[in-house]
N, C-alpha and C. Protein backbone atom coordinates (compact mmCIF):
# COMPACT_ATOMS: atom_id res chain seq x y z
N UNK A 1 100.28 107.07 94.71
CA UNK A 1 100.35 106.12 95.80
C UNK A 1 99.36 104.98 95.51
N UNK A 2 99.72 103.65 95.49
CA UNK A 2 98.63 102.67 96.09
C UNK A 2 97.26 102.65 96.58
N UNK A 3 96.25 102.37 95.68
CA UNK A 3 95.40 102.24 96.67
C UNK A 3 95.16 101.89 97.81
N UNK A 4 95.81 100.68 97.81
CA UNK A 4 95.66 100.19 99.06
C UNK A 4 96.31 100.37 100.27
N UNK A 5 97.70 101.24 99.89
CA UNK A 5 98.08 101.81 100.68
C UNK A 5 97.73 102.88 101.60
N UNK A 6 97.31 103.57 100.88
CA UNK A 6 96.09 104.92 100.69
C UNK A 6 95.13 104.56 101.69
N UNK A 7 94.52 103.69 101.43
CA UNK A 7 93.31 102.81 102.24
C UNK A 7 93.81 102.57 103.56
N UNK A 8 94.72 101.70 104.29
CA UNK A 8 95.27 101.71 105.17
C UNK A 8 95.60 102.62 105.65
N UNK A 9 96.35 104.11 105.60
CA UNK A 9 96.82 105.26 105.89
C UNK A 9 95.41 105.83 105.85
N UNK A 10 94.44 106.03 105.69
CA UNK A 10 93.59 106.70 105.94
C UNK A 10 92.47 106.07 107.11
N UNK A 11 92.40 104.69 106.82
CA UNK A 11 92.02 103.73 108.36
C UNK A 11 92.77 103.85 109.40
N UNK A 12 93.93 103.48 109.32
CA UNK A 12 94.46 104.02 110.67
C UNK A 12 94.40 105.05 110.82
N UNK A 13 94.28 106.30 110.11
CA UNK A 13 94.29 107.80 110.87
C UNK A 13 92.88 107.87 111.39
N UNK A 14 91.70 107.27 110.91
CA UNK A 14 90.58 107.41 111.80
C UNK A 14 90.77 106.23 112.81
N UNK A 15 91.31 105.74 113.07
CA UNK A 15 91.31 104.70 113.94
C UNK A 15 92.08 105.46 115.48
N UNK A 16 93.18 105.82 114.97
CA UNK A 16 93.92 106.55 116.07
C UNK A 16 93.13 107.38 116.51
N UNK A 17 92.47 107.72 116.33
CA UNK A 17 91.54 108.87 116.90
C UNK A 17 89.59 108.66 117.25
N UNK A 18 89.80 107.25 117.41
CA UNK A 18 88.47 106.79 117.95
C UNK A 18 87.37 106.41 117.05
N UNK A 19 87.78 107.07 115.44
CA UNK A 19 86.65 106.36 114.96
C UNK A 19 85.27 105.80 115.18
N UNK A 20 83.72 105.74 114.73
CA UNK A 20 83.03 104.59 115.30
C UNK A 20 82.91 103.66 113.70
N UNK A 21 82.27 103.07 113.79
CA UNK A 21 81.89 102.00 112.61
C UNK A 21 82.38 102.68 111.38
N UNK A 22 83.60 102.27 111.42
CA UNK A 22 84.63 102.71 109.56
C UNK A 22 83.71 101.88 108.96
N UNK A 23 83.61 102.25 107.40
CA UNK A 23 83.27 101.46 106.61
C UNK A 23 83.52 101.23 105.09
N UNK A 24 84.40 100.68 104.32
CA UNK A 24 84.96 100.98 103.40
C UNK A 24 84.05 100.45 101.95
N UNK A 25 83.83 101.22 100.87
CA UNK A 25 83.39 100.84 100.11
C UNK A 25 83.75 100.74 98.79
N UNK A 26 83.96 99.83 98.04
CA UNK A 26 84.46 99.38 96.47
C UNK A 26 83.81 100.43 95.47
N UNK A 27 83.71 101.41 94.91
CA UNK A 27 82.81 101.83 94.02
C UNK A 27 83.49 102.13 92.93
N UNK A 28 84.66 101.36 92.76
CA UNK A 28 85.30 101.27 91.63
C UNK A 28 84.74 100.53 90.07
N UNK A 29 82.86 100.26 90.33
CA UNK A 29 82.47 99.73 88.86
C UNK A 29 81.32 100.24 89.18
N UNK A 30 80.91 101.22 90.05
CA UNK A 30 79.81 101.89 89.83
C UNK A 30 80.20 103.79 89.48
N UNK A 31 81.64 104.15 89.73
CA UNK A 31 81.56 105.42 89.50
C UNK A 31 82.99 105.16 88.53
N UNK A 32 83.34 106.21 88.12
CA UNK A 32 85.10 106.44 86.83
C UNK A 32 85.59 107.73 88.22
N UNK A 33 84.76 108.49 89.01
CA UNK A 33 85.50 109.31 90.08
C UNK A 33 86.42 108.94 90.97
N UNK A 34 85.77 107.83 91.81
CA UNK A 34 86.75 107.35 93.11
C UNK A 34 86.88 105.93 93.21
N UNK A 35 87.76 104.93 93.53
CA UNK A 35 87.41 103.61 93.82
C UNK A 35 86.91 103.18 94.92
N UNK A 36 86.94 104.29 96.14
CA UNK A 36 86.96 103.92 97.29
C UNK A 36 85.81 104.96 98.01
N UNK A 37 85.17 104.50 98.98
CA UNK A 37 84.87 105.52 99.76
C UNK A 37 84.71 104.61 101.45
N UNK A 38 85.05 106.01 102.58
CA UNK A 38 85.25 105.42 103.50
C UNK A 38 84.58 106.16 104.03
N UNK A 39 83.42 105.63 104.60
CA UNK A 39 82.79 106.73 105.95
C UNK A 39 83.14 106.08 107.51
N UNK A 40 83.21 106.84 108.29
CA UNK A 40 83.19 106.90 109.36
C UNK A 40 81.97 107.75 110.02
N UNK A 41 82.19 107.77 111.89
CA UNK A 41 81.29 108.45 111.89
C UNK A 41 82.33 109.09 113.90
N UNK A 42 81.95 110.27 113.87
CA UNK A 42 82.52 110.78 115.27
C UNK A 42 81.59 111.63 115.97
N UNK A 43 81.79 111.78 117.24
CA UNK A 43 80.87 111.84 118.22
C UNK A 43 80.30 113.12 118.56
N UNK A 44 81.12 114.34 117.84
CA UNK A 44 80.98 115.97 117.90
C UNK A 44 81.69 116.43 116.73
N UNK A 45 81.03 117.76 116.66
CA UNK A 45 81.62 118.84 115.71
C UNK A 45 83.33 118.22 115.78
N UNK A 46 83.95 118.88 117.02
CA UNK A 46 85.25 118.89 117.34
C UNK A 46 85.76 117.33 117.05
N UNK A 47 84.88 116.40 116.86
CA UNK A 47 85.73 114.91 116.92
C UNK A 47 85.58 114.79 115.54
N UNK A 48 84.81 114.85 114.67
CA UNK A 48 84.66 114.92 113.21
C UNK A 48 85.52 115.94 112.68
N UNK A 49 85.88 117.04 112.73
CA UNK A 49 86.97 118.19 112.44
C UNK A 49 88.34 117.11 112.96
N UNK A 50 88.48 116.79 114.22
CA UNK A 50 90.07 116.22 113.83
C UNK A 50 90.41 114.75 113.27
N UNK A 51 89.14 114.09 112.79
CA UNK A 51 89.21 112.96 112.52
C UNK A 51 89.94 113.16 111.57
N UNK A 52 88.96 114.46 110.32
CA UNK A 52 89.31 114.43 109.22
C UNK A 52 90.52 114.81 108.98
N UNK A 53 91.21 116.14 109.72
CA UNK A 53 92.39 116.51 109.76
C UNK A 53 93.47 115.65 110.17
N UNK A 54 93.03 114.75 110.92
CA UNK A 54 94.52 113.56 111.29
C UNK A 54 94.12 112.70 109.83
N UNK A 55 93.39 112.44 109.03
CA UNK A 55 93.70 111.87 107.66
C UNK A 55 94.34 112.30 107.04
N UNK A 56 93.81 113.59 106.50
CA UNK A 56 94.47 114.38 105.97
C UNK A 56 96.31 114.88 106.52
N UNK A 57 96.21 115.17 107.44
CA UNK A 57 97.82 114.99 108.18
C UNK A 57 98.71 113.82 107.81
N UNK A 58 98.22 112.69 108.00
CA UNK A 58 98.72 111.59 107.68
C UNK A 58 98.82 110.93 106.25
N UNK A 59 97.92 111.41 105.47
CA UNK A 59 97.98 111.35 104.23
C UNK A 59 99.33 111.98 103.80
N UNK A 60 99.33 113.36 104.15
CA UNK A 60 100.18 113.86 103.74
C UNK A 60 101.43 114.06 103.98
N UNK A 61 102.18 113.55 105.15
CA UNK A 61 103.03 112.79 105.78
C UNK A 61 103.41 111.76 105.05
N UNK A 62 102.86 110.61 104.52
CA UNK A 62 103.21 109.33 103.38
C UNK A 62 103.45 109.94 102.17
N UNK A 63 103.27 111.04 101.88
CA UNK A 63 103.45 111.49 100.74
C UNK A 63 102.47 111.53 99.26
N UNK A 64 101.70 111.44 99.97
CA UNK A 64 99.68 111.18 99.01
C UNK A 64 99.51 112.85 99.02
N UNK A 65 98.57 112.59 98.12
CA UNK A 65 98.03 113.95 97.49
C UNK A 65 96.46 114.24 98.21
N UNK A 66 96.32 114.94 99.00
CA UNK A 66 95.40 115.57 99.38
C UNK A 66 94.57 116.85 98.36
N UNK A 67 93.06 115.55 97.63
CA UNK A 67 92.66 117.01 96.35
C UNK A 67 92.08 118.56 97.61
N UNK A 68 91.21 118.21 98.34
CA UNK A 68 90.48 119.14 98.99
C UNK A 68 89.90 118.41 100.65
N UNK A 69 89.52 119.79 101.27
CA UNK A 69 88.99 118.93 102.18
C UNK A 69 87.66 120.09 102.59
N UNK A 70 86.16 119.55 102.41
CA UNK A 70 85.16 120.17 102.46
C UNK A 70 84.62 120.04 103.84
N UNK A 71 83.73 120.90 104.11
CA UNK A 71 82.67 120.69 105.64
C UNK A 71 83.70 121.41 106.94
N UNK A 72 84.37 121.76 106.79
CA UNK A 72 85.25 122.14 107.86
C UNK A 72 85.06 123.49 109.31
N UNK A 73 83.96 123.70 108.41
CA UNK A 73 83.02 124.93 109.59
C UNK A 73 82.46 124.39 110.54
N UNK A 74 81.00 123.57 109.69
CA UNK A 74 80.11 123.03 110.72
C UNK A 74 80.52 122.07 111.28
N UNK A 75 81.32 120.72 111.01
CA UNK A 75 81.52 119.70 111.54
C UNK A 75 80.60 118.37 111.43
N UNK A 76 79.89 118.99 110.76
CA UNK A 76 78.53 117.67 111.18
C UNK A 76 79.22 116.88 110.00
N UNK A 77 79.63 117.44 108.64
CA UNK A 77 80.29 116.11 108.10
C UNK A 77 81.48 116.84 107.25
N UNK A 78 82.60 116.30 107.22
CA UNK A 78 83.41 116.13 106.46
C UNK A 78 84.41 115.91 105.82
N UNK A 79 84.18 115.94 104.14
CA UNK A 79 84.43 115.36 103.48
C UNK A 79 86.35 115.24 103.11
N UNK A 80 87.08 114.50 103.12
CA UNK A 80 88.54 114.51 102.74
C UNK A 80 88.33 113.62 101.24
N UNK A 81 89.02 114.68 100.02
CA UNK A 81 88.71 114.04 98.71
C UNK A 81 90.32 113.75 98.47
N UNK A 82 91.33 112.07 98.18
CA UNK A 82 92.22 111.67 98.21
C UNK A 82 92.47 111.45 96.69
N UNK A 83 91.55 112.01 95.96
CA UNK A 83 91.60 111.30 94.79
C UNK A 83 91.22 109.98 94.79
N UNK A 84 91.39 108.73 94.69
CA UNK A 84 90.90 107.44 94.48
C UNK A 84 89.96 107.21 95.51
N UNK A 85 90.31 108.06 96.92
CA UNK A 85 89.30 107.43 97.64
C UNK A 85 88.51 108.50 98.23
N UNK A 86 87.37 109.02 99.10
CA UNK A 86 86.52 110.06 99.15
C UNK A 86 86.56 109.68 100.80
N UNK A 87 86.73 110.55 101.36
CA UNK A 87 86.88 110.25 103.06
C UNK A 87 85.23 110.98 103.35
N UNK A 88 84.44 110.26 103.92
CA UNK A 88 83.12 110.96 104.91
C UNK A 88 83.45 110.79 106.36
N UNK A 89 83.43 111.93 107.11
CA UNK A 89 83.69 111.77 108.56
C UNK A 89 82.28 112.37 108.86
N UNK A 90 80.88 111.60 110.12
CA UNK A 90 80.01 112.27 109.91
C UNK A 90 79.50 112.29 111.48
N UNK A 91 78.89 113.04 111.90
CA UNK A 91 78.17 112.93 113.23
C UNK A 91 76.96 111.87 112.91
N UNK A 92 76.82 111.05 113.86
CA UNK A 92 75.64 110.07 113.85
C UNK A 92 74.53 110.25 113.47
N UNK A 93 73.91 111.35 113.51
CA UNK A 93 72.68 111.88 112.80
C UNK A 93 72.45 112.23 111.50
N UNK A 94 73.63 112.79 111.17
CA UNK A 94 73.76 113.40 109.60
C UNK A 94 74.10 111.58 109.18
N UNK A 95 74.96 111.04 109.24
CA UNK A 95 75.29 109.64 108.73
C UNK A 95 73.74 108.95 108.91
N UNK A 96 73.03 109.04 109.86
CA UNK A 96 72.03 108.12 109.63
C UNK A 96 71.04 109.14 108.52
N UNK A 97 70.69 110.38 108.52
CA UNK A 97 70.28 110.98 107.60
C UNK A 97 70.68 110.58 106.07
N UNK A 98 71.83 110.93 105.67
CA UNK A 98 71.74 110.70 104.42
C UNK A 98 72.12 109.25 104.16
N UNK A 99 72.85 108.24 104.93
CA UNK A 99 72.64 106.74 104.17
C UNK A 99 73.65 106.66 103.13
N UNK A 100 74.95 106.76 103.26
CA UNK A 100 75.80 106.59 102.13
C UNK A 100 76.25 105.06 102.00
N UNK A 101 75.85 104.02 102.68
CA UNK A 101 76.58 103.07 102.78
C UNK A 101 75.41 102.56 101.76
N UNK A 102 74.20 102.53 101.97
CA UNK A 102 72.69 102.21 101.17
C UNK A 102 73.17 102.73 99.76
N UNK A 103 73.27 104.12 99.15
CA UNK A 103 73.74 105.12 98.37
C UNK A 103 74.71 104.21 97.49
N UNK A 104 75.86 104.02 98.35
CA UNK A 104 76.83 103.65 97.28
C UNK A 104 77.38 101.64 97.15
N UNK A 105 76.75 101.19 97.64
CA UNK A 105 76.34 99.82 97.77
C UNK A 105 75.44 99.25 96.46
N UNK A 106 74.64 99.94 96.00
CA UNK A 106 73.49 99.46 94.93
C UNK A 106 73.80 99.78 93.59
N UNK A 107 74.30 98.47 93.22
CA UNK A 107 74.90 98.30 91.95
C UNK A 107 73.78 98.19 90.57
N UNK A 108 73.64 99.15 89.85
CA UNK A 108 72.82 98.97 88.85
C UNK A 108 72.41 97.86 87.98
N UNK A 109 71.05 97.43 88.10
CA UNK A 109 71.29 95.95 87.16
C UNK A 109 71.06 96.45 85.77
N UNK A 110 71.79 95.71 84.26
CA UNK A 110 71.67 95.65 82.98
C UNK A 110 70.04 94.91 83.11
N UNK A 111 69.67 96.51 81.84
CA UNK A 111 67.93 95.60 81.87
C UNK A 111 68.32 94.77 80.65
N UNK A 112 67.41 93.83 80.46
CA UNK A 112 67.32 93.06 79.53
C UNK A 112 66.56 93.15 78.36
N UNK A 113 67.48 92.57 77.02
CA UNK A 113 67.02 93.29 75.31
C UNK A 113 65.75 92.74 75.56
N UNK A 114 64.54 93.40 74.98
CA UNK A 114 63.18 92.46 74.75
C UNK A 114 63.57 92.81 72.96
N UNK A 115 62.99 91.31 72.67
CA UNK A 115 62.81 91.46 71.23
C UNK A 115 61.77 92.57 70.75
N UNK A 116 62.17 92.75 69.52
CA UNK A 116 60.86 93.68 68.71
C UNK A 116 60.75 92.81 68.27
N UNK A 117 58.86 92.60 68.15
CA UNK A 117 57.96 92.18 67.43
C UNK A 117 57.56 92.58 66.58
């Protein structure tokens, strides 16, 4: 499937279901794993569990490949892996805890040749 299709079908499935601050990220020249990653963030155990599952539902409905889907006990975060793109669904605390938008935003700079002397 399309990335970008992919991308859309997985925004609207957190969207339909209340979402707070989606946030999509390019990491297609900082990793060879995923191009995409999308965190979100929901308001309980129970709202983070069906966020992720209406992605995943809907993913798989369009006919996309669902690799795995992690965190599904506790709720505080998780993860839907789409292949190209990496779904984070997180409770507000754990999202402000670990900082994935900081994380996967900071593009490595090329150091520069110093001559040998």
């Amino acid at each position: 499937m399309d990335i970008r299709k992919l991308q859309k079908i997985a925004v609207a499935a957190l969207e339909d279901i209340k979402a707070k601050d989606i946030e999509i990220l390019n990491t297609s020249k900082i990793s060879a794993l995923f191009d995409r990653v999308i965190i979100a963030t929901g308001d309980s155990n129970r709202h983070v569990k069906s966020l992720a599952k209406n992605v995943h539902d809907k993913v798989k409905e369009a006919g996309g490949q669902v690799i795995g889907v992690e965190g599904e006990a506790s709720g505080e975060w998780v993860l839907v892996d789409l292949g190209d793109i990496v779904v984070h669904v997180m409770q507000p605390v754990v999202r402000a805890y670990y900082n994935l938008e900081e994380l996967w935003k900071v593009v490595p700079k090329r150091r520069k040749k110093v001559a040998e002397e």
